[in-house]
N, C-alpha and C. Protein backbone atom coordinates (compact mmCIF):
# COMPACT_ATOMS: atom_id res chain seq x y z
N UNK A 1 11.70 155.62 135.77
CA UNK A 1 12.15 156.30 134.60
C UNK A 1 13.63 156.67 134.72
N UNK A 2 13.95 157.48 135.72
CA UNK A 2 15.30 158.09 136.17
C UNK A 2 15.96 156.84 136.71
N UNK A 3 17.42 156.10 136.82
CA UNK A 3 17.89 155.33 137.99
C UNK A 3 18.06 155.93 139.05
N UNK A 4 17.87 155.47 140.12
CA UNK A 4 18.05 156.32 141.85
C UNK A 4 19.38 156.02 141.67
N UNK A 5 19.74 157.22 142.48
CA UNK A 5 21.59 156.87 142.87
C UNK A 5 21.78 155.97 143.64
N UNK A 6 21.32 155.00 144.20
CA UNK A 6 21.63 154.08 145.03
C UNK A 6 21.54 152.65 143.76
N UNK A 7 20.76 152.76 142.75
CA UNK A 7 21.17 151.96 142.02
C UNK A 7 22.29 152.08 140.91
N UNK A 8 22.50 153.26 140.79
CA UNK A 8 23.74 153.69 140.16
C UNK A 8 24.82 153.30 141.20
N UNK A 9 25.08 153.02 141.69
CA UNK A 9 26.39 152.73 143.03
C UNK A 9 26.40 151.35 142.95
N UNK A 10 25.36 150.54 142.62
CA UNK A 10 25.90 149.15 142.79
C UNK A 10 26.36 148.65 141.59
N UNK A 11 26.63 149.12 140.79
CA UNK A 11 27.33 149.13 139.51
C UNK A 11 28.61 148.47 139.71
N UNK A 12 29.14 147.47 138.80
CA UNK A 12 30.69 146.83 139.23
C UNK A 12 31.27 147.61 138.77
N UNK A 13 32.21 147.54 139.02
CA UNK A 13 33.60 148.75 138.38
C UNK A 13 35.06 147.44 138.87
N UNK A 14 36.04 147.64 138.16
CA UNK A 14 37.28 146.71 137.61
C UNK A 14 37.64 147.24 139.68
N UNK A 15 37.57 147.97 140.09
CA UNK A 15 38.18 147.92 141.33
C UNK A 15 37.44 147.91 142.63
N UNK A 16 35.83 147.62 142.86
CA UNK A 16 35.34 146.86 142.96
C UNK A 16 34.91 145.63 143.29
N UNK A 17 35.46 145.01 142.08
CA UNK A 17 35.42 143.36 141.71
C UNK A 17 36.44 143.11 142.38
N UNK A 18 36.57 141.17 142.25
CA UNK A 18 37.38 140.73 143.01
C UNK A 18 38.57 140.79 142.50
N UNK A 19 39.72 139.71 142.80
CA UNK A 19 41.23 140.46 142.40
C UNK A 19 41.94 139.70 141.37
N UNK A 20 40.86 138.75 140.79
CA UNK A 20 40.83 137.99 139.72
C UNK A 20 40.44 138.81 138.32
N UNK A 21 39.25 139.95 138.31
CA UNK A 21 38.72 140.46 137.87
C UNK A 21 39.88 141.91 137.28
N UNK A 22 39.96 142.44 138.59
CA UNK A 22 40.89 143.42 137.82
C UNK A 22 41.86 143.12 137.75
N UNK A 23 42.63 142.03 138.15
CA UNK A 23 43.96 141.92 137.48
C UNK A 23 44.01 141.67 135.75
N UNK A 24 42.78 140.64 135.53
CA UNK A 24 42.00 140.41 134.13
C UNK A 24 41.97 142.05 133.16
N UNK A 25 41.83 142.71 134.04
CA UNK A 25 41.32 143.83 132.96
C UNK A 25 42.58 145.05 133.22
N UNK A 26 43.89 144.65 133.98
CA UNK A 26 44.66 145.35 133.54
C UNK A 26 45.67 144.48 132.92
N UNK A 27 45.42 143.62 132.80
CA UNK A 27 46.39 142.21 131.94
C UNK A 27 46.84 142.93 130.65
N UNK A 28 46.07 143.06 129.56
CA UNK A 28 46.44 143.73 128.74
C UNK A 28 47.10 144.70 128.66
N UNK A 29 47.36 145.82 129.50
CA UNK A 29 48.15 146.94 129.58
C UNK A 29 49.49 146.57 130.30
N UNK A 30 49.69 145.05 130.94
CA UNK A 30 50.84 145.18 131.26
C UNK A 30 51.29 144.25 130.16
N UNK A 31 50.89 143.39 129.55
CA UNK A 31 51.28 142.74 128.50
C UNK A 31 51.85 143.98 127.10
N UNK A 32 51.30 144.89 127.48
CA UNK A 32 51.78 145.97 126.44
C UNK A 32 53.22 146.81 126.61
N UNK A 33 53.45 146.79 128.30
CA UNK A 33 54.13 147.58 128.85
C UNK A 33 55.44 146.33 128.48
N UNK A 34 55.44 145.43 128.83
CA UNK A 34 56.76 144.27 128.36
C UNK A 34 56.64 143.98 127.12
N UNK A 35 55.85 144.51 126.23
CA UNK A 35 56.32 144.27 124.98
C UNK A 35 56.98 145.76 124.43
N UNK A 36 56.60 146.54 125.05
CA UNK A 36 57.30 148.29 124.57
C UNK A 36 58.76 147.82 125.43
N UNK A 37 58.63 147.41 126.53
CA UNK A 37 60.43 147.53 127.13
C UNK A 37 61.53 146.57 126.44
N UNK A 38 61.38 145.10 126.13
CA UNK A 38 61.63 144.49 125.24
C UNK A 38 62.02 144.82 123.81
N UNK A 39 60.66 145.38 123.16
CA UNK A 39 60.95 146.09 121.71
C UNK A 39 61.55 147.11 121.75
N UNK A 40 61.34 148.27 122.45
CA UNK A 40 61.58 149.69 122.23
C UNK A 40 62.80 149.86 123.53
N UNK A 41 62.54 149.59 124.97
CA UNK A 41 63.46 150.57 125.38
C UNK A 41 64.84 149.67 125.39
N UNK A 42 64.59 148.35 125.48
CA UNK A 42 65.82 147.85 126.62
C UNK A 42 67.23 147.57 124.85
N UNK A 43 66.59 147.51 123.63
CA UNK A 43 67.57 147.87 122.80
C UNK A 43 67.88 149.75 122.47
N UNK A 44 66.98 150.41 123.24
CA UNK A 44 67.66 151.60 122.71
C UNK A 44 68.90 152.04 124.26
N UNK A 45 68.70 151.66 125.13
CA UNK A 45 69.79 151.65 126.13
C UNK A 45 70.86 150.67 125.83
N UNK A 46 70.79 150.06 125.20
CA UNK A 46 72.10 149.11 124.92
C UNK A 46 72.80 150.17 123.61
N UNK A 47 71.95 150.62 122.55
CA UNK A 47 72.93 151.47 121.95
C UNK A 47 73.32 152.76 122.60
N UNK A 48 72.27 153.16 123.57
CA UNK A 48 73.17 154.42 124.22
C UNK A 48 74.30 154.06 125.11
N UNK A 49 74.57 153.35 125.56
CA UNK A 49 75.60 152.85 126.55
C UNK A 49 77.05 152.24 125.04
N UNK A 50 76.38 151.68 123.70
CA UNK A 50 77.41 151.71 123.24
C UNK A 50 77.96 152.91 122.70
N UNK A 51 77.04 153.79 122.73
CA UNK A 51 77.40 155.14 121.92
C UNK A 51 78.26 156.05 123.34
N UNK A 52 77.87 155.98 124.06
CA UNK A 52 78.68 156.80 125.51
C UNK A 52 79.92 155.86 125.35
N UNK A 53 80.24 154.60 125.25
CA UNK A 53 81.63 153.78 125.45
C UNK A 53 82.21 154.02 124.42
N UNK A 54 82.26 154.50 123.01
CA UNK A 54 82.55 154.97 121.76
C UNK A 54 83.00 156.32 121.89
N UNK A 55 82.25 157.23 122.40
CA UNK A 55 82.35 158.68 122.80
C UNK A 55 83.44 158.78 123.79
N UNK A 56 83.37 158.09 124.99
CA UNK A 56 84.83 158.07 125.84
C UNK A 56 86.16 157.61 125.67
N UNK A 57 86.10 156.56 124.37
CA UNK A 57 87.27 156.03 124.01
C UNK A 57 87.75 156.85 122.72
N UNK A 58 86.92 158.16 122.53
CA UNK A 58 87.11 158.79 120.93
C UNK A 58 88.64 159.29 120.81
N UNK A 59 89.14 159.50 120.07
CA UNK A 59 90.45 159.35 119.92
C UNK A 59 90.93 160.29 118.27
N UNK A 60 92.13 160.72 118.01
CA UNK A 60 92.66 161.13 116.73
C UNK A 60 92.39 160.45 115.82
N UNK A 61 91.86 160.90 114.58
CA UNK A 61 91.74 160.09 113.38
C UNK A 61 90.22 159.67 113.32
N UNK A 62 89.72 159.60 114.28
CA UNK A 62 88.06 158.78 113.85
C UNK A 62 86.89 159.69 113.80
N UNK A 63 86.39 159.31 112.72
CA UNK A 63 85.51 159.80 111.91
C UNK A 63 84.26 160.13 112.86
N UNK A 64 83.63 161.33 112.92
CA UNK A 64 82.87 161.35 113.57
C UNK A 64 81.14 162.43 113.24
N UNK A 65 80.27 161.90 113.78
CA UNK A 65 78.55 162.54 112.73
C UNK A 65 78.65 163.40 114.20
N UNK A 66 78.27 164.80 114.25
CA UNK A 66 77.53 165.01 115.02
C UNK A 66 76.02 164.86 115.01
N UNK A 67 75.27 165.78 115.80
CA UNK A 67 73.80 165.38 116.26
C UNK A 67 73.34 166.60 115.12
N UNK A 68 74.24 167.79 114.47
CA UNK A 68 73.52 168.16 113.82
C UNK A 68 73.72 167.73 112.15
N UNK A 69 74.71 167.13 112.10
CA UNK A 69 74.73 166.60 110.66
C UNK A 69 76.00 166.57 110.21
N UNK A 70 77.17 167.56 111.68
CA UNK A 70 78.26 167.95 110.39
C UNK A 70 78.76 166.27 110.53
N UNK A 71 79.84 166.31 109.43
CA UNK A 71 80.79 165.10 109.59
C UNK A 71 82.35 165.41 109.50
N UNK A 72 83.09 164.56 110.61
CA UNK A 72 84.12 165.45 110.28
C UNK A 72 85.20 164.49 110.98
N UNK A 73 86.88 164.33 110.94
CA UNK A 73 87.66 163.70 111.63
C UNK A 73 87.95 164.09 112.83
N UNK A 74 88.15 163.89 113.55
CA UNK A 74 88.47 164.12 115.18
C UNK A 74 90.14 164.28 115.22
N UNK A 75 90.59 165.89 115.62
CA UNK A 75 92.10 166.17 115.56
C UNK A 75 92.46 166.13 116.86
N UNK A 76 91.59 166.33 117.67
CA UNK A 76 92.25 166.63 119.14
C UNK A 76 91.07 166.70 120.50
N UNK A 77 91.28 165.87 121.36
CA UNK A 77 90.14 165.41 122.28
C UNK A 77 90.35 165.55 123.42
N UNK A 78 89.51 166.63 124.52
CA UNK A 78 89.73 167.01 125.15
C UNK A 78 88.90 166.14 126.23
N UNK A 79 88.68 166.63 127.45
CA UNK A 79 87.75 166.24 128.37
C UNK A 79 86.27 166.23 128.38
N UNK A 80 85.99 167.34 127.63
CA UNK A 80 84.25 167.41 127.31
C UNK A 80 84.22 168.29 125.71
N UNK A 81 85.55 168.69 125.17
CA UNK A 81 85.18 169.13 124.04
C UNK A 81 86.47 168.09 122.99
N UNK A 82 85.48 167.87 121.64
CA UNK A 82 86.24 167.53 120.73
C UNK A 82 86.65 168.47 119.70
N UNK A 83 87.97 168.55 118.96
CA UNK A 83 88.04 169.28 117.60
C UNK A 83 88.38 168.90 116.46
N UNK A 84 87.40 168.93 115.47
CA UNK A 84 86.87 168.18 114.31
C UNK A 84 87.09 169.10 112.71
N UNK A 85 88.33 168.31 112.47
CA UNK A 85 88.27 168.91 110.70
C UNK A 85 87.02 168.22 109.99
N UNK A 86 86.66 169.61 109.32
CA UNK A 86 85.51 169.31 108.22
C UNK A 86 86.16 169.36 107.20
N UNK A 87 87.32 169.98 106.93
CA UNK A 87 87.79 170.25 105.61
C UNK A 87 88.85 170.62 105.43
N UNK A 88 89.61 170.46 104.63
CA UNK A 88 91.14 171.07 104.76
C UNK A 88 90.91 171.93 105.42
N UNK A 89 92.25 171.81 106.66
CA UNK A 89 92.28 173.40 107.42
C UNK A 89 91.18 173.70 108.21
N UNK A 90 89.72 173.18 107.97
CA UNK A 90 88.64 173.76 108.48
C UNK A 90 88.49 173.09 109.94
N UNK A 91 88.39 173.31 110.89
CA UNK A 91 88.52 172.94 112.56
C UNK A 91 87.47 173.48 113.03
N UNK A 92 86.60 172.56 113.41
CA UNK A 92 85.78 173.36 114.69
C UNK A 92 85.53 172.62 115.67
N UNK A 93 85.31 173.48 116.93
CA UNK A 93 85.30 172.30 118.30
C UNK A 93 83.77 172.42 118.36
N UNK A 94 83.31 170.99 119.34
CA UNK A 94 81.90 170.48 119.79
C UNK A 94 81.74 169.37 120.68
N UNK A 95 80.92 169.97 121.29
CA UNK A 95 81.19 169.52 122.99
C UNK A 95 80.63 167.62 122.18
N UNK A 96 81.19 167.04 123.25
CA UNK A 96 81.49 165.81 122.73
C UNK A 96 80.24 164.97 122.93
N UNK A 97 79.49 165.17 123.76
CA UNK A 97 77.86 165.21 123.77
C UNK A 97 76.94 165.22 122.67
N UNK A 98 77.06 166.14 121.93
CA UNK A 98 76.59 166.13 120.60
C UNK A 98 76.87 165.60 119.63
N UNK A 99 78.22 164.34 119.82
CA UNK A 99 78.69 163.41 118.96
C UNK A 99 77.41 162.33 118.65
N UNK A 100 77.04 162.11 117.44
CA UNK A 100 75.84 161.13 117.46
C UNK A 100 76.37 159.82 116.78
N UNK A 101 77.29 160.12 115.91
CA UNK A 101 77.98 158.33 115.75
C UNK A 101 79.23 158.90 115.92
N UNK A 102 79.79 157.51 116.06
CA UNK A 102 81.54 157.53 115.70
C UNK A 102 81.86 155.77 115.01
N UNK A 103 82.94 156.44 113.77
CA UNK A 103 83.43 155.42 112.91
C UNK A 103 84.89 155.64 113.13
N UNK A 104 85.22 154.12 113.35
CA UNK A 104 86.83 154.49 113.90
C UNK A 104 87.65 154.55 112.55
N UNK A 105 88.64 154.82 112.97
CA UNK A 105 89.39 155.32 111.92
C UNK A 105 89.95 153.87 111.31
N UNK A 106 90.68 153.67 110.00
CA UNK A 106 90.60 152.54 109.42
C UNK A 106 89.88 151.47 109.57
N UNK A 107 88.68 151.87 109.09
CA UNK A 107 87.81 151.17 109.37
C UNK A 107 87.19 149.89 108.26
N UNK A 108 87.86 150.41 107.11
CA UNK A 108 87.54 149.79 105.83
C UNK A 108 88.10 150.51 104.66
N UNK A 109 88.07 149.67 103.67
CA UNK A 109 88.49 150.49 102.46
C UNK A 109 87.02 151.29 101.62
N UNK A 110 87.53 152.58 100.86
CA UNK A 110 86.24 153.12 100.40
C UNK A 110 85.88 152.38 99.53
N UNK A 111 84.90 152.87 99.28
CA UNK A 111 84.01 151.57 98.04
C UNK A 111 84.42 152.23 96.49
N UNK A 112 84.98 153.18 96.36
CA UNK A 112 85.59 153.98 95.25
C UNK A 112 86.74 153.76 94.76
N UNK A 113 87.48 152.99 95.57
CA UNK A 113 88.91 152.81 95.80
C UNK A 113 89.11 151.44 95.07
């Protein structure tokens, strides 16, 4: 009625089996793992490395988003802080870290223009 624990133990299990077997049954999870590094990580490190080479070459005049939304020109660039007109006259500094894009300056004509 009950199984004895001794027949519960001879039960296969993926590690167990031979090395045909569980490599078989973790196949799929590594087939998943090279399709996430491929899709997902190995293009989001190529834009962080372009966004850090953008950020170190930032310079007077270029347009810049921070990470919280402001937008603003870049007047003066320090070693770890930038200072960014929002508006006539209006200046505020932000550590240059929190820069989330940068558009260089003459970059195009406006579409208004």
């Amino acid at each position: 009625m009950f199984a004895t624990p001794a027949f519960a133990q001879t039960a296969g299990s993926p590690a167990a089996a031979g090395g045909l077997e569980a490599f078989l049954s973790f196949a799929p999870l590594l087939l998943i793992f090279i399709a996430f590094y491929f899709l997902m990580i190995r293009p989001q490190q190529g834009r962080m490395k372009q966004l850090q080479a953008a950020i170190a070459a930032l310079k007077k005049g270029d347009e810049v988003t921070t990470a919280g939304g402001v937008i603003g020109k870049v007047t003066k660039v320090d070693e770890k802080i930038a200072e960014i007109e929002i508006a006539q006259g209006v200046r505020i500094k932000v550590i240059k870290s929190t820069i989330a894009a940068v558009a260089v300056s003459g970059g195009g004509k406006p579409a208004n223009d």
